[in-house]
ModelCIF file with pLDDT and N, C-alpha, C, O atoms, coordinates in Angstrom:
data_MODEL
#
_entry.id   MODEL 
#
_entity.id                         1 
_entity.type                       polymer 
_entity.pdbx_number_of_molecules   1 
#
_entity_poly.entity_id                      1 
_entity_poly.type                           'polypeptide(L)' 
_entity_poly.nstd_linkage                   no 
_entity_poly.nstd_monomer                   no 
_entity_poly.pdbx_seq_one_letter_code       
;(UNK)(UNK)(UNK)(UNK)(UNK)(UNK)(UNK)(UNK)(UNK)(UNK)(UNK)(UNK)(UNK)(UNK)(UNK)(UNK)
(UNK)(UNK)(UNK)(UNK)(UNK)(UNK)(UNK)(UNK)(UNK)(UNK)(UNK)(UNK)(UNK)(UNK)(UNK)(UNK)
(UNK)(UNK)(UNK)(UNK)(UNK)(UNK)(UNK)(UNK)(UNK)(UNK)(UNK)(UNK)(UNK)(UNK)(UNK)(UNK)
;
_entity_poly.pdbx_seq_one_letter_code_can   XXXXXXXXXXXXXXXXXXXXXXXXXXXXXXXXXXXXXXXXXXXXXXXX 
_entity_poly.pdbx_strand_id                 A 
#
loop_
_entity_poly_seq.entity_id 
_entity_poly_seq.num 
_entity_poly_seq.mon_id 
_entity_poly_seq.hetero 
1 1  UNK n 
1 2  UNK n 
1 3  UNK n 
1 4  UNK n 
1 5  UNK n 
1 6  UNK n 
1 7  UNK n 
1 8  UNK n 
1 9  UNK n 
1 10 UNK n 
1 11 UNK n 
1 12 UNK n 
1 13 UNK n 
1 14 UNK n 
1 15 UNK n 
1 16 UNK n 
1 17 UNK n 
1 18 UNK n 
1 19 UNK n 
1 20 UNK n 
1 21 UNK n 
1 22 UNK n 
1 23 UNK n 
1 24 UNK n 
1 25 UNK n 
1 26 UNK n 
1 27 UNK n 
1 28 UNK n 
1 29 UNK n 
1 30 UNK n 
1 31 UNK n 
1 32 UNK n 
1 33 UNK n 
1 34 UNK n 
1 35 UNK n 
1 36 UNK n 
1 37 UNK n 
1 38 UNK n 
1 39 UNK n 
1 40 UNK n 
1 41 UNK n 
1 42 UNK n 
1 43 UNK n 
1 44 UNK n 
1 45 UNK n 
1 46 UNK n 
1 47 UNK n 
1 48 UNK n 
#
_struct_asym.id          A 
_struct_asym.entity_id   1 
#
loop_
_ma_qa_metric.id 
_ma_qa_metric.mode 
_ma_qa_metric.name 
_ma_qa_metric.software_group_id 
_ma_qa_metric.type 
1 global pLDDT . pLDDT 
2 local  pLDDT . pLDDT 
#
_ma_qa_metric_global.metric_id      1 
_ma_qa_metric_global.metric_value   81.10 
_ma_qa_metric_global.model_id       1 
_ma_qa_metric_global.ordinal_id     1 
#
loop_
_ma_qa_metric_local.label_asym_id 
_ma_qa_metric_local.label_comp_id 
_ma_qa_metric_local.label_seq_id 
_ma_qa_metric_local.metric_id 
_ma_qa_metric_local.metric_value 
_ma_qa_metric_local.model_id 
_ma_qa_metric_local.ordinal_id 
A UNK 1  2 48.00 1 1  
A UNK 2  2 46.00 1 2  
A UNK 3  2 45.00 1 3  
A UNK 4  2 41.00 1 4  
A UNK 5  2 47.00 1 5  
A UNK 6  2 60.00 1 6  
A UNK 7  2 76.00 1 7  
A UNK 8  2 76.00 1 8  
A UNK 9  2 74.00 1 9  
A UNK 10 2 74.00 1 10 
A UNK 11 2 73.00 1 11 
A UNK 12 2 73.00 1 12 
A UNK 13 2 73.00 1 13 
A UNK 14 2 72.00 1 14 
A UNK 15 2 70.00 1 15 
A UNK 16 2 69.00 1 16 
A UNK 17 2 68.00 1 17 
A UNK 18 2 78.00 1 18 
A UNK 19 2 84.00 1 19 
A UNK 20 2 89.00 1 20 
A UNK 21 2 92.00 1 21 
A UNK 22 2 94.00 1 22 
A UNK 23 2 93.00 1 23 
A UNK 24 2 88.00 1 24 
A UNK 25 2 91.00 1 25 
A UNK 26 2 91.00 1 26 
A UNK 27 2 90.00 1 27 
A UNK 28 2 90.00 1 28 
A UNK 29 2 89.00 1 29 
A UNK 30 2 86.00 1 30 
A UNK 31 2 83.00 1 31 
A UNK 32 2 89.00 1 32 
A UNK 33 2 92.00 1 33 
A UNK 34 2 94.00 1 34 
A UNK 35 2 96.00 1 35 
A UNK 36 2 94.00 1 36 
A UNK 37 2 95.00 1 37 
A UNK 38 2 94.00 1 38 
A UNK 39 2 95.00 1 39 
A UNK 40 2 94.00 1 40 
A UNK 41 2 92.00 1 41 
A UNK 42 2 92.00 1 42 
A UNK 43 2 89.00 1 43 
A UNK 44 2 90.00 1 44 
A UNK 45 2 88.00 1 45 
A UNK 46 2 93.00 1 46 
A UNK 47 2 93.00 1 47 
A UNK 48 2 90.00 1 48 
#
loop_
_atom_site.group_PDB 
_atom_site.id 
_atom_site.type_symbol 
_atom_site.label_atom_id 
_atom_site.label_alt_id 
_atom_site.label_comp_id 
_atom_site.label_asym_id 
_atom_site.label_entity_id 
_atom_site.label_seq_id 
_atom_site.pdbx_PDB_ins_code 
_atom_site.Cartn_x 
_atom_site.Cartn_y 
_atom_site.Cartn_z 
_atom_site.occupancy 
_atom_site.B_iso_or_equiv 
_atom_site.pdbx_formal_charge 
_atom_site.auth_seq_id 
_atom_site.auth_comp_id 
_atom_site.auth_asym_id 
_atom_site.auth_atom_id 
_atom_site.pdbx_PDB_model_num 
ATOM 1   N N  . UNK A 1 1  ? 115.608 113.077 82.301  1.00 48.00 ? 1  UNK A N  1 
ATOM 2   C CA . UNK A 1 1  ? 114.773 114.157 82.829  1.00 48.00 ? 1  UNK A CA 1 
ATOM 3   C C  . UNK A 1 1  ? 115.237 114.614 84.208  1.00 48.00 ? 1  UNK A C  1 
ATOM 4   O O  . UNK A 1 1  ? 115.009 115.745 84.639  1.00 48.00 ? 1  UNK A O  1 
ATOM 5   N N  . UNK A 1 2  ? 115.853 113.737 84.829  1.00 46.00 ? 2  UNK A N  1 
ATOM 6   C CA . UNK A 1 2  ? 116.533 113.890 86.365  1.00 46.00 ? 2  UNK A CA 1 
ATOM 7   C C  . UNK A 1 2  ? 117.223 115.359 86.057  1.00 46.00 ? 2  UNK A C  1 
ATOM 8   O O  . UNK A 1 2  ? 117.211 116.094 87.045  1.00 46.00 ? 2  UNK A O  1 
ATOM 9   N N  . UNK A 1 3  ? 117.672 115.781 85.169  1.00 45.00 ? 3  UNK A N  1 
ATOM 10  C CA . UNK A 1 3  ? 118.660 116.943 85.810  1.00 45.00 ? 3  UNK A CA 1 
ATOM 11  C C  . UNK A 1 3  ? 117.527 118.189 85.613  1.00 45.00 ? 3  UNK A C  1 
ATOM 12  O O  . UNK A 1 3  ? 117.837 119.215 86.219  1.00 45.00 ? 3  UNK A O  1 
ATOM 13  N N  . UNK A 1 4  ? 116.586 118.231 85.048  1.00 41.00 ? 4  UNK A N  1 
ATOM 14  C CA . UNK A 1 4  ? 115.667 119.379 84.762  1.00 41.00 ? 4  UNK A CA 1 
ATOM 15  C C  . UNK A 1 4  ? 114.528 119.296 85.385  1.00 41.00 ? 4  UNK A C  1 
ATOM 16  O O  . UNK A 1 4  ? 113.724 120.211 85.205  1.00 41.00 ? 4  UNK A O  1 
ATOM 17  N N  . UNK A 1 5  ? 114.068 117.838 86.545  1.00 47.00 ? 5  UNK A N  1 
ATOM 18  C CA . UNK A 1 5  ? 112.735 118.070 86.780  1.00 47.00 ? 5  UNK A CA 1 
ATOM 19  C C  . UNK A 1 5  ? 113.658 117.981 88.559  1.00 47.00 ? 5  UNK A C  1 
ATOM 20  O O  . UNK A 1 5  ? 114.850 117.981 88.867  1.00 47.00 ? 5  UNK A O  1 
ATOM 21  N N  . UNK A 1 6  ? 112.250 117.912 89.438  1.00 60.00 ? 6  UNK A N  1 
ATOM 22  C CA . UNK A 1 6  ? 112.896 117.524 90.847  1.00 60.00 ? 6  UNK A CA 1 
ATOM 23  C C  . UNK A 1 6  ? 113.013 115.937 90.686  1.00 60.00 ? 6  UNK A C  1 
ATOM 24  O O  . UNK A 1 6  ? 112.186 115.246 90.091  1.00 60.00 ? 6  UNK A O  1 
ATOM 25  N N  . UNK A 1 7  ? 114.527 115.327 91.503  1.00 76.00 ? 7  UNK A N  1 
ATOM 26  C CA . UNK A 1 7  ? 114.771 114.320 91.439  1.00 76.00 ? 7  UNK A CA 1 
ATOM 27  C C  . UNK A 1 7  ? 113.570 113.356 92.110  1.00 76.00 ? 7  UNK A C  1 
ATOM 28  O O  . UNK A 1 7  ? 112.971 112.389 91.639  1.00 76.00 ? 7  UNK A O  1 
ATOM 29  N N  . UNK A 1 8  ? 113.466 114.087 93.522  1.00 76.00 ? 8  UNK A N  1 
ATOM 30  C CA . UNK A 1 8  ? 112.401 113.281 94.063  1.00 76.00 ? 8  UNK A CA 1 
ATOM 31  C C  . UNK A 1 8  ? 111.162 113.488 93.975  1.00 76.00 ? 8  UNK A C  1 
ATOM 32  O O  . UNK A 1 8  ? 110.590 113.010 94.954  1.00 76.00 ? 8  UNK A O  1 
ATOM 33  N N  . UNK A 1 9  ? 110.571 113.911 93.359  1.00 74.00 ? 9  UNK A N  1 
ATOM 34  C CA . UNK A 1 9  ? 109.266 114.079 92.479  1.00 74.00 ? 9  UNK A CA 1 
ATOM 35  C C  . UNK A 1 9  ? 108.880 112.832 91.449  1.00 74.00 ? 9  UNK A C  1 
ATOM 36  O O  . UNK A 1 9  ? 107.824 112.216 91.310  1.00 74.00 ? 9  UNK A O  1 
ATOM 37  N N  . UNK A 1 10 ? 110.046 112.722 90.845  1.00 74.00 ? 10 UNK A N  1 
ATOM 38  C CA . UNK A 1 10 ? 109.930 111.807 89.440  1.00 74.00 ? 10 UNK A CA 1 
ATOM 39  C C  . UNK A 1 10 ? 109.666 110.770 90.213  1.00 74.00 ? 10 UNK A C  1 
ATOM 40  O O  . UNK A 1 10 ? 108.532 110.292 90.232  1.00 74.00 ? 10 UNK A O  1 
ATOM 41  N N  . UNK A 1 11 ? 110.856 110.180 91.101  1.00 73.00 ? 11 UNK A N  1 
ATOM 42  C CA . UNK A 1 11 ? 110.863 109.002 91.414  1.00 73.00 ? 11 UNK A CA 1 
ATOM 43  C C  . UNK A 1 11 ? 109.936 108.752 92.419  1.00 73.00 ? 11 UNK A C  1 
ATOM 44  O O  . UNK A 1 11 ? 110.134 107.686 93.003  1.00 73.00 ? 11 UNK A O  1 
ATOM 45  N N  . UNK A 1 12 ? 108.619 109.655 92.949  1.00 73.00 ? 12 UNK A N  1 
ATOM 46  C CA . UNK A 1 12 ? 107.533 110.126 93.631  1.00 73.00 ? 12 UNK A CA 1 
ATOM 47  C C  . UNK A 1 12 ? 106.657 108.905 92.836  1.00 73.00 ? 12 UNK A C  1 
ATOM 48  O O  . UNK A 1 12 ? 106.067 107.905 93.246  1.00 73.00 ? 12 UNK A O  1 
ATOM 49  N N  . UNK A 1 13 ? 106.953 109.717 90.991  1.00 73.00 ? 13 UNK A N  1 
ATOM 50  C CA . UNK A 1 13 ? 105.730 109.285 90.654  1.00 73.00 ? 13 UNK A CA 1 
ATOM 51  C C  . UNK A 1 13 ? 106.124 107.805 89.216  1.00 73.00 ? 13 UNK A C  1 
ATOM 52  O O  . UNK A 1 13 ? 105.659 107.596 88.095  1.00 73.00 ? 13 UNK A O  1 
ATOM 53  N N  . UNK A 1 14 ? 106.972 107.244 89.900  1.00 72.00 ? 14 UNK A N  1 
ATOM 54  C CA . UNK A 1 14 ? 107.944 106.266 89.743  1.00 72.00 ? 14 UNK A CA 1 
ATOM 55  C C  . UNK A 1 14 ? 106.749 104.905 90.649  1.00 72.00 ? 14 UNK A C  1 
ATOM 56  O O  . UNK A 1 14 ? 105.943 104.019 90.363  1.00 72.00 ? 14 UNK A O  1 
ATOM 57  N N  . UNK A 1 15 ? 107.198 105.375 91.491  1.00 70.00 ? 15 UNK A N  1 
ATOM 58  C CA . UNK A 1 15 ? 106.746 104.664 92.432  1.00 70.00 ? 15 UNK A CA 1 
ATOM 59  C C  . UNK A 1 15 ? 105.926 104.339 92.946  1.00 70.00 ? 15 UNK A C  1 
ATOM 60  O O  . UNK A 1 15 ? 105.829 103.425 93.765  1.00 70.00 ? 15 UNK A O  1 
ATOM 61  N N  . UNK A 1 16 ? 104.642 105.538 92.272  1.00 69.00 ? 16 UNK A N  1 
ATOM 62  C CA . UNK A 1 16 ? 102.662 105.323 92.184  1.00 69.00 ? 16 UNK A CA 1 
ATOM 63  C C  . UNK A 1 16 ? 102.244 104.544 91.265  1.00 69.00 ? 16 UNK A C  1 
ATOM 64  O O  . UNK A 1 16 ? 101.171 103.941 91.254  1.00 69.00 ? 16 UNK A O  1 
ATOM 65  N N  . UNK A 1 17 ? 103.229 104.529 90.321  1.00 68.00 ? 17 UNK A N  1 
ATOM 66  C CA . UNK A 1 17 ? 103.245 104.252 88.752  1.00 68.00 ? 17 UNK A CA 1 
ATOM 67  C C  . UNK A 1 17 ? 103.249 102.720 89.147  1.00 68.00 ? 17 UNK A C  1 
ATOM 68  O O  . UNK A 1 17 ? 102.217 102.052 89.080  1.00 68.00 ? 17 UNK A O  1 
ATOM 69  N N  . UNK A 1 18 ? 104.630 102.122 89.621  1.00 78.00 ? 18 UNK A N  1 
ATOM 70  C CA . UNK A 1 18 ? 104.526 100.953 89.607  1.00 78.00 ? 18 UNK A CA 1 
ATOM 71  C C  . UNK A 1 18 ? 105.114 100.583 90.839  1.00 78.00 ? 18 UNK A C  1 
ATOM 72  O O  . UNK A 1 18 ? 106.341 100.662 90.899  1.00 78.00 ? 18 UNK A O  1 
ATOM 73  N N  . UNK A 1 19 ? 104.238 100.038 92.235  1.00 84.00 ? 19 UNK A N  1 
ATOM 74  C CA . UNK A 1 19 ? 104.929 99.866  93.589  1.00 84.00 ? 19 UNK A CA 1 
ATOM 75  C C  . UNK A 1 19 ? 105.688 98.679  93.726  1.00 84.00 ? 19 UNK A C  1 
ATOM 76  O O  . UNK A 1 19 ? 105.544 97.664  93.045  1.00 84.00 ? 19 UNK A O  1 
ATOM 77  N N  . UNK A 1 20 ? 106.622 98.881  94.772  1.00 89.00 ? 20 UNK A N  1 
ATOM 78  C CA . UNK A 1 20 ? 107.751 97.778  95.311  1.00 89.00 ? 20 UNK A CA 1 
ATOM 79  C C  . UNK A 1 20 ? 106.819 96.756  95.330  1.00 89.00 ? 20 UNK A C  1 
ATOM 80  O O  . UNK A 1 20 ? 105.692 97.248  95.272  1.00 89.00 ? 20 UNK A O  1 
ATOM 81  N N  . UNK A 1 21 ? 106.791 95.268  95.399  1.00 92.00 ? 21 UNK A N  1 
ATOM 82  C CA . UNK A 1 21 ? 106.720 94.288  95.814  1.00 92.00 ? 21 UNK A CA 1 
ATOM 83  C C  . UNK A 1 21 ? 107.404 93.815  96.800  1.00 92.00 ? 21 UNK A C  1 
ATOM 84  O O  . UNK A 1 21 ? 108.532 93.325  96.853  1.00 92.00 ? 21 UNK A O  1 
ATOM 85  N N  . UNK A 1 22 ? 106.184 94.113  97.988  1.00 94.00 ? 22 UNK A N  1 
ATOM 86  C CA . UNK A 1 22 ? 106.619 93.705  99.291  1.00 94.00 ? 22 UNK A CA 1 
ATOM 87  C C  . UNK A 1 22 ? 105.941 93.166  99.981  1.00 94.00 ? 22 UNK A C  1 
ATOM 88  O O  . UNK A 1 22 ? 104.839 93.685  99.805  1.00 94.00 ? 22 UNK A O  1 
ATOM 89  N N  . UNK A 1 23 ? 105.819 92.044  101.058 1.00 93.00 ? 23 UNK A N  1 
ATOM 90  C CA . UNK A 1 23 ? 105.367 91.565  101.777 1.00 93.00 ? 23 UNK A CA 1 
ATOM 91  C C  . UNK A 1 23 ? 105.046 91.678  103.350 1.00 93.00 ? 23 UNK A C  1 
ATOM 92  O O  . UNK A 1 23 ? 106.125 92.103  103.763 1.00 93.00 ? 23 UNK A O  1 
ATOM 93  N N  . UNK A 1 24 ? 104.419 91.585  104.199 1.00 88.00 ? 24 UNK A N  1 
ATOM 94  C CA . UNK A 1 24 ? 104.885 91.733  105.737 1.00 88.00 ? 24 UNK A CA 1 
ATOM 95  C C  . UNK A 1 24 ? 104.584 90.826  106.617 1.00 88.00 ? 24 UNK A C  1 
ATOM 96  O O  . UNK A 1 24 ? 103.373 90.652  106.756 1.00 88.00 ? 24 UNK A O  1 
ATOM 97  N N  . UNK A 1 25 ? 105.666 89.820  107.627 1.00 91.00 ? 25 UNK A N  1 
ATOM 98  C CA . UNK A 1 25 ? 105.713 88.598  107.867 1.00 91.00 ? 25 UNK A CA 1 
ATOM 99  C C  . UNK A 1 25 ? 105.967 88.350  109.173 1.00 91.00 ? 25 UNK A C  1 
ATOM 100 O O  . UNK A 1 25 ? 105.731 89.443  109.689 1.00 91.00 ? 25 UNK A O  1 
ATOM 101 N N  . UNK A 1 26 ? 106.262 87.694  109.943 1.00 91.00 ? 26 UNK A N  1 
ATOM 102 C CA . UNK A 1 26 ? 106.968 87.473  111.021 1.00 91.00 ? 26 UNK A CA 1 
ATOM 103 C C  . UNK A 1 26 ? 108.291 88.004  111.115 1.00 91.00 ? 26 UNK A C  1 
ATOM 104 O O  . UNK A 1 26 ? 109.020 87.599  110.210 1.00 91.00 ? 26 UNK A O  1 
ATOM 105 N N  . UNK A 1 27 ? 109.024 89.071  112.226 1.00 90.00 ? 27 UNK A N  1 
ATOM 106 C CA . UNK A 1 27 ? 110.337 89.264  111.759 1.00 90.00 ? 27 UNK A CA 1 
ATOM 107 C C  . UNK A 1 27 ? 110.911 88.821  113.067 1.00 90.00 ? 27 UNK A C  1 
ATOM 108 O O  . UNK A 1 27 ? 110.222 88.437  114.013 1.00 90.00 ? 27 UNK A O  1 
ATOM 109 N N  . UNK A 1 28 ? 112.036 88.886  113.062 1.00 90.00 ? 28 UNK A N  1 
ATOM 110 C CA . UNK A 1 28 ? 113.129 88.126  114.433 1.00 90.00 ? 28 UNK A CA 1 
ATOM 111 C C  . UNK A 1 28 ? 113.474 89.008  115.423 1.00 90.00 ? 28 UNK A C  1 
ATOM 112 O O  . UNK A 1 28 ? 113.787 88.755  116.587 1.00 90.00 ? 28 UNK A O  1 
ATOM 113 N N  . UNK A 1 29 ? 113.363 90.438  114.669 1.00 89.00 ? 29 UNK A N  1 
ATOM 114 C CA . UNK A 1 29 ? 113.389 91.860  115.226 1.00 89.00 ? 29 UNK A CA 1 
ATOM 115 C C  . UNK A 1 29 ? 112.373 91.942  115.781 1.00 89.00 ? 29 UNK A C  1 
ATOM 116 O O  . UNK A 1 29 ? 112.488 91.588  116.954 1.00 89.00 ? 29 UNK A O  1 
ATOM 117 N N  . UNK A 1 30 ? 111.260 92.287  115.477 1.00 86.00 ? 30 UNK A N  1 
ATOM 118 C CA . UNK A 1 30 ? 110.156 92.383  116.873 1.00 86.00 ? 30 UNK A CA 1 
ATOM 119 C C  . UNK A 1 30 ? 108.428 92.066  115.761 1.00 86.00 ? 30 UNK A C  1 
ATOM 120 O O  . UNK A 1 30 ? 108.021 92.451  114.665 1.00 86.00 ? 30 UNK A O  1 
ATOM 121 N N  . UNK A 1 31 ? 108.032 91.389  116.602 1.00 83.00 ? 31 UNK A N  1 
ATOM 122 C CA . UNK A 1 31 ? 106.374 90.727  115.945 1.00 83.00 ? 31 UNK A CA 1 
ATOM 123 C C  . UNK A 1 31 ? 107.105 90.747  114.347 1.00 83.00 ? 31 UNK A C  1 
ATOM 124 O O  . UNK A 1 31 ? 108.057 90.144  113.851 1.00 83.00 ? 31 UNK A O  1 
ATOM 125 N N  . UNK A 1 32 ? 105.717 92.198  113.633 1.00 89.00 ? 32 UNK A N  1 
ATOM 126 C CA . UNK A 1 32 ? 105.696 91.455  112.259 1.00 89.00 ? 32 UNK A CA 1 
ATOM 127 C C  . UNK A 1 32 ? 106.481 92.642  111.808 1.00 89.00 ? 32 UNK A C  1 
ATOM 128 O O  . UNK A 1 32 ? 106.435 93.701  112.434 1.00 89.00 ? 32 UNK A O  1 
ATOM 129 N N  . UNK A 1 33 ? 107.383 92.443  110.460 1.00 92.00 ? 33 UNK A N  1 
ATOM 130 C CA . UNK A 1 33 ? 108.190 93.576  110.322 1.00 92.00 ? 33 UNK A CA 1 
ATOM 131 C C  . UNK A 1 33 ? 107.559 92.837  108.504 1.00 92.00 ? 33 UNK A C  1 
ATOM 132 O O  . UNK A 1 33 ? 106.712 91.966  108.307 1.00 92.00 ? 33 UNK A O  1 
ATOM 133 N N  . UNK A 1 34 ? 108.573 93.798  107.262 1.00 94.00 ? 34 UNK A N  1 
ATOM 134 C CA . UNK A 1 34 ? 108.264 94.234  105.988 1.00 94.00 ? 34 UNK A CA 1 
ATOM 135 C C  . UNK A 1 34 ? 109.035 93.828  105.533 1.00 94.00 ? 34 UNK A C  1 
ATOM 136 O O  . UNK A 1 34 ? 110.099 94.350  105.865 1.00 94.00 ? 34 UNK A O  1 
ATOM 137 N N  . UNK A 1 35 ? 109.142 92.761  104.570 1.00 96.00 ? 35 UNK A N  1 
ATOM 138 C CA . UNK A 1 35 ? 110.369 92.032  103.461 1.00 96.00 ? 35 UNK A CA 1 
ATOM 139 C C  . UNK A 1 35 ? 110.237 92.462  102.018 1.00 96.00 ? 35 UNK A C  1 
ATOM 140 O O  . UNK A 1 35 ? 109.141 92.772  101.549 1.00 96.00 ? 35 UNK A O  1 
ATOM 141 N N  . UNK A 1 36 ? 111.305 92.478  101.345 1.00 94.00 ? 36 UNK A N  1 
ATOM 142 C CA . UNK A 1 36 ? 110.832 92.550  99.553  1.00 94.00 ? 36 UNK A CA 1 
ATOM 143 C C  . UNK A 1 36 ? 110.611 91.344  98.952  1.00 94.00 ? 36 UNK A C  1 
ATOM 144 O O  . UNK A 1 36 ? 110.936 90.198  99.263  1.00 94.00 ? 36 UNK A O  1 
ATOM 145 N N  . UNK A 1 37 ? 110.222 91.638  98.368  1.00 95.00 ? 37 UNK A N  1 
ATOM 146 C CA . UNK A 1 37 ? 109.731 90.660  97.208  1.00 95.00 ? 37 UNK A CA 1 
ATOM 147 C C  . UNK A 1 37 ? 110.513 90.408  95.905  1.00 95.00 ? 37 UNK A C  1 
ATOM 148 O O  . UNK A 1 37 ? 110.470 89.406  95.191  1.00 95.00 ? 37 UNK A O  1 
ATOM 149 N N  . UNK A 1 38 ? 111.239 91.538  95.748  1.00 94.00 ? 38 UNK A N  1 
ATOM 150 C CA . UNK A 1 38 ? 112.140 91.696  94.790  1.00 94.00 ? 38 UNK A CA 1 
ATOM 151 C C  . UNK A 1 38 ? 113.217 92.217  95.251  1.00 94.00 ? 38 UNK A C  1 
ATOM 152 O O  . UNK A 1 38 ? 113.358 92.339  96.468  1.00 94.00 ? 38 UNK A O  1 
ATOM 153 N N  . UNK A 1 39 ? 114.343 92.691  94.216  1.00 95.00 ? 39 UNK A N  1 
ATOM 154 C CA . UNK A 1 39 ? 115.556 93.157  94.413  1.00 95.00 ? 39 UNK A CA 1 
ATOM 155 C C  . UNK A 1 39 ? 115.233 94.765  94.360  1.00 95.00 ? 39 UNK A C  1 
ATOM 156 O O  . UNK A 1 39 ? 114.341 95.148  93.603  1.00 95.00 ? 39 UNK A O  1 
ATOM 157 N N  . UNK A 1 40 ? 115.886 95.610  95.083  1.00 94.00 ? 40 UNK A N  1 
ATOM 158 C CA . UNK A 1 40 ? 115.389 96.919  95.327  1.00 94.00 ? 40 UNK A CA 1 
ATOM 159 C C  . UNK A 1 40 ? 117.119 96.953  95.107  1.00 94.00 ? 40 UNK A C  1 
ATOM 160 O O  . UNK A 1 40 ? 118.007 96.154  95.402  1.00 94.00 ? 40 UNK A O  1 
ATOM 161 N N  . UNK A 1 41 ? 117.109 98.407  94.381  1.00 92.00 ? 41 UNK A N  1 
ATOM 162 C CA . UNK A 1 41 ? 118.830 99.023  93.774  1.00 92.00 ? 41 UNK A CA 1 
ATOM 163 C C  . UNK A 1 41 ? 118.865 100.187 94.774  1.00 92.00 ? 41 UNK A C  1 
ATOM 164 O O  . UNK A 1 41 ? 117.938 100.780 95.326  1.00 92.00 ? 41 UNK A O  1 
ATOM 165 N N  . UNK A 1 42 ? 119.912 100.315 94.835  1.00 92.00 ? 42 UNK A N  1 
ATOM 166 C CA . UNK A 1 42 ? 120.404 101.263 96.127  1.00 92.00 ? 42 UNK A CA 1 
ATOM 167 C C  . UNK A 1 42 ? 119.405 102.770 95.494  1.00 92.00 ? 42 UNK A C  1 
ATOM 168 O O  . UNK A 1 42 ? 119.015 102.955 94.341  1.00 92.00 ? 42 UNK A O  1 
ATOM 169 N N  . UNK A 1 43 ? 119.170 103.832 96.941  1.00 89.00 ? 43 UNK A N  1 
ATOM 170 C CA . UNK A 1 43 ? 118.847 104.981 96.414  1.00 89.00 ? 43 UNK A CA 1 
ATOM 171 C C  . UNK A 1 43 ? 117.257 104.898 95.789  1.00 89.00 ? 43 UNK A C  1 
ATOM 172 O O  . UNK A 1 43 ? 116.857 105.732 94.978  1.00 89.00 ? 43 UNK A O  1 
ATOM 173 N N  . UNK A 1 44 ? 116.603 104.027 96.171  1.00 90.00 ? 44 UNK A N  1 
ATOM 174 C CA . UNK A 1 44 ? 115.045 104.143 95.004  1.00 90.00 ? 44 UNK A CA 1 
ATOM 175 C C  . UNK A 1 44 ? 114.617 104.329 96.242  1.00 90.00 ? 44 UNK A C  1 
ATOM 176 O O  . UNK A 1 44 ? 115.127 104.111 97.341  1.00 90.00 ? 44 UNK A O  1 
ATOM 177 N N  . UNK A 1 45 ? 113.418 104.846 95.835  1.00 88.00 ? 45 UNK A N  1 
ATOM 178 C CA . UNK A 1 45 ? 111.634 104.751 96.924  1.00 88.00 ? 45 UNK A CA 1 
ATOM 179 C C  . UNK A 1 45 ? 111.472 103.357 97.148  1.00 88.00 ? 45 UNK A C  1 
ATOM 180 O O  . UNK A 1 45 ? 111.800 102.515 96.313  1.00 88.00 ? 45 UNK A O  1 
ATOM 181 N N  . UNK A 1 46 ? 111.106 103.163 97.961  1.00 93.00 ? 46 UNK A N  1 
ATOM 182 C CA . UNK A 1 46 ? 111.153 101.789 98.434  1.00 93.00 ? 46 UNK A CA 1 
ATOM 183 C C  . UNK A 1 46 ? 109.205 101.588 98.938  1.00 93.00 ? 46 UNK A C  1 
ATOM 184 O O  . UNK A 1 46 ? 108.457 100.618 98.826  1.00 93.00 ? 46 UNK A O  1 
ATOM 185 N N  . UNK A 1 47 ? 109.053 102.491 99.290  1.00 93.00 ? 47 UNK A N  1 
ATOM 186 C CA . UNK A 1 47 ? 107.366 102.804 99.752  1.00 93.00 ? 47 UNK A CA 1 
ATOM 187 C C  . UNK A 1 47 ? 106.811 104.328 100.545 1.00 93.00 ? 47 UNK A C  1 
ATOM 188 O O  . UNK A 1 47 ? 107.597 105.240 100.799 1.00 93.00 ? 47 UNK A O  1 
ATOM 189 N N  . UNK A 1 48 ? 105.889 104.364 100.743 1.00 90.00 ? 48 UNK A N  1 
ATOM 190 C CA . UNK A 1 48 ? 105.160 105.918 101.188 1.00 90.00 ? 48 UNK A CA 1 
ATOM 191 C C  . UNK A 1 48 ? 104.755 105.476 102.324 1.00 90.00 ? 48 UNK A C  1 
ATOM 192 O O  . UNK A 1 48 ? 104.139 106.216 103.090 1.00 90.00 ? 48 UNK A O  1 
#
């Protein structure tokens, strides 16, 4: 459907559909920063 709908639309509603698994923790970078939970593939929505 990617070549006939908007790319980032789909993967809009990709991503309401079923969200990243992510966590947010202590980071080394500064206070609390956002880790995954899973493997995320190059190029996806990652969160809103």
């Amino acid at each position: 459907f990617t070549g006939s709908c908007d790319s980032d639309l789909l993967k809009f509603n990709q991503l309401k559909f079923r969200k990243k698994k992510l966590k947010f923790c202590k980071s080394h970078i500064h206070d609390w920063g956002l880790f995954a939970m899973e493997p995320i593939a190059a190029d996806e929505m990652v969160i809103e």
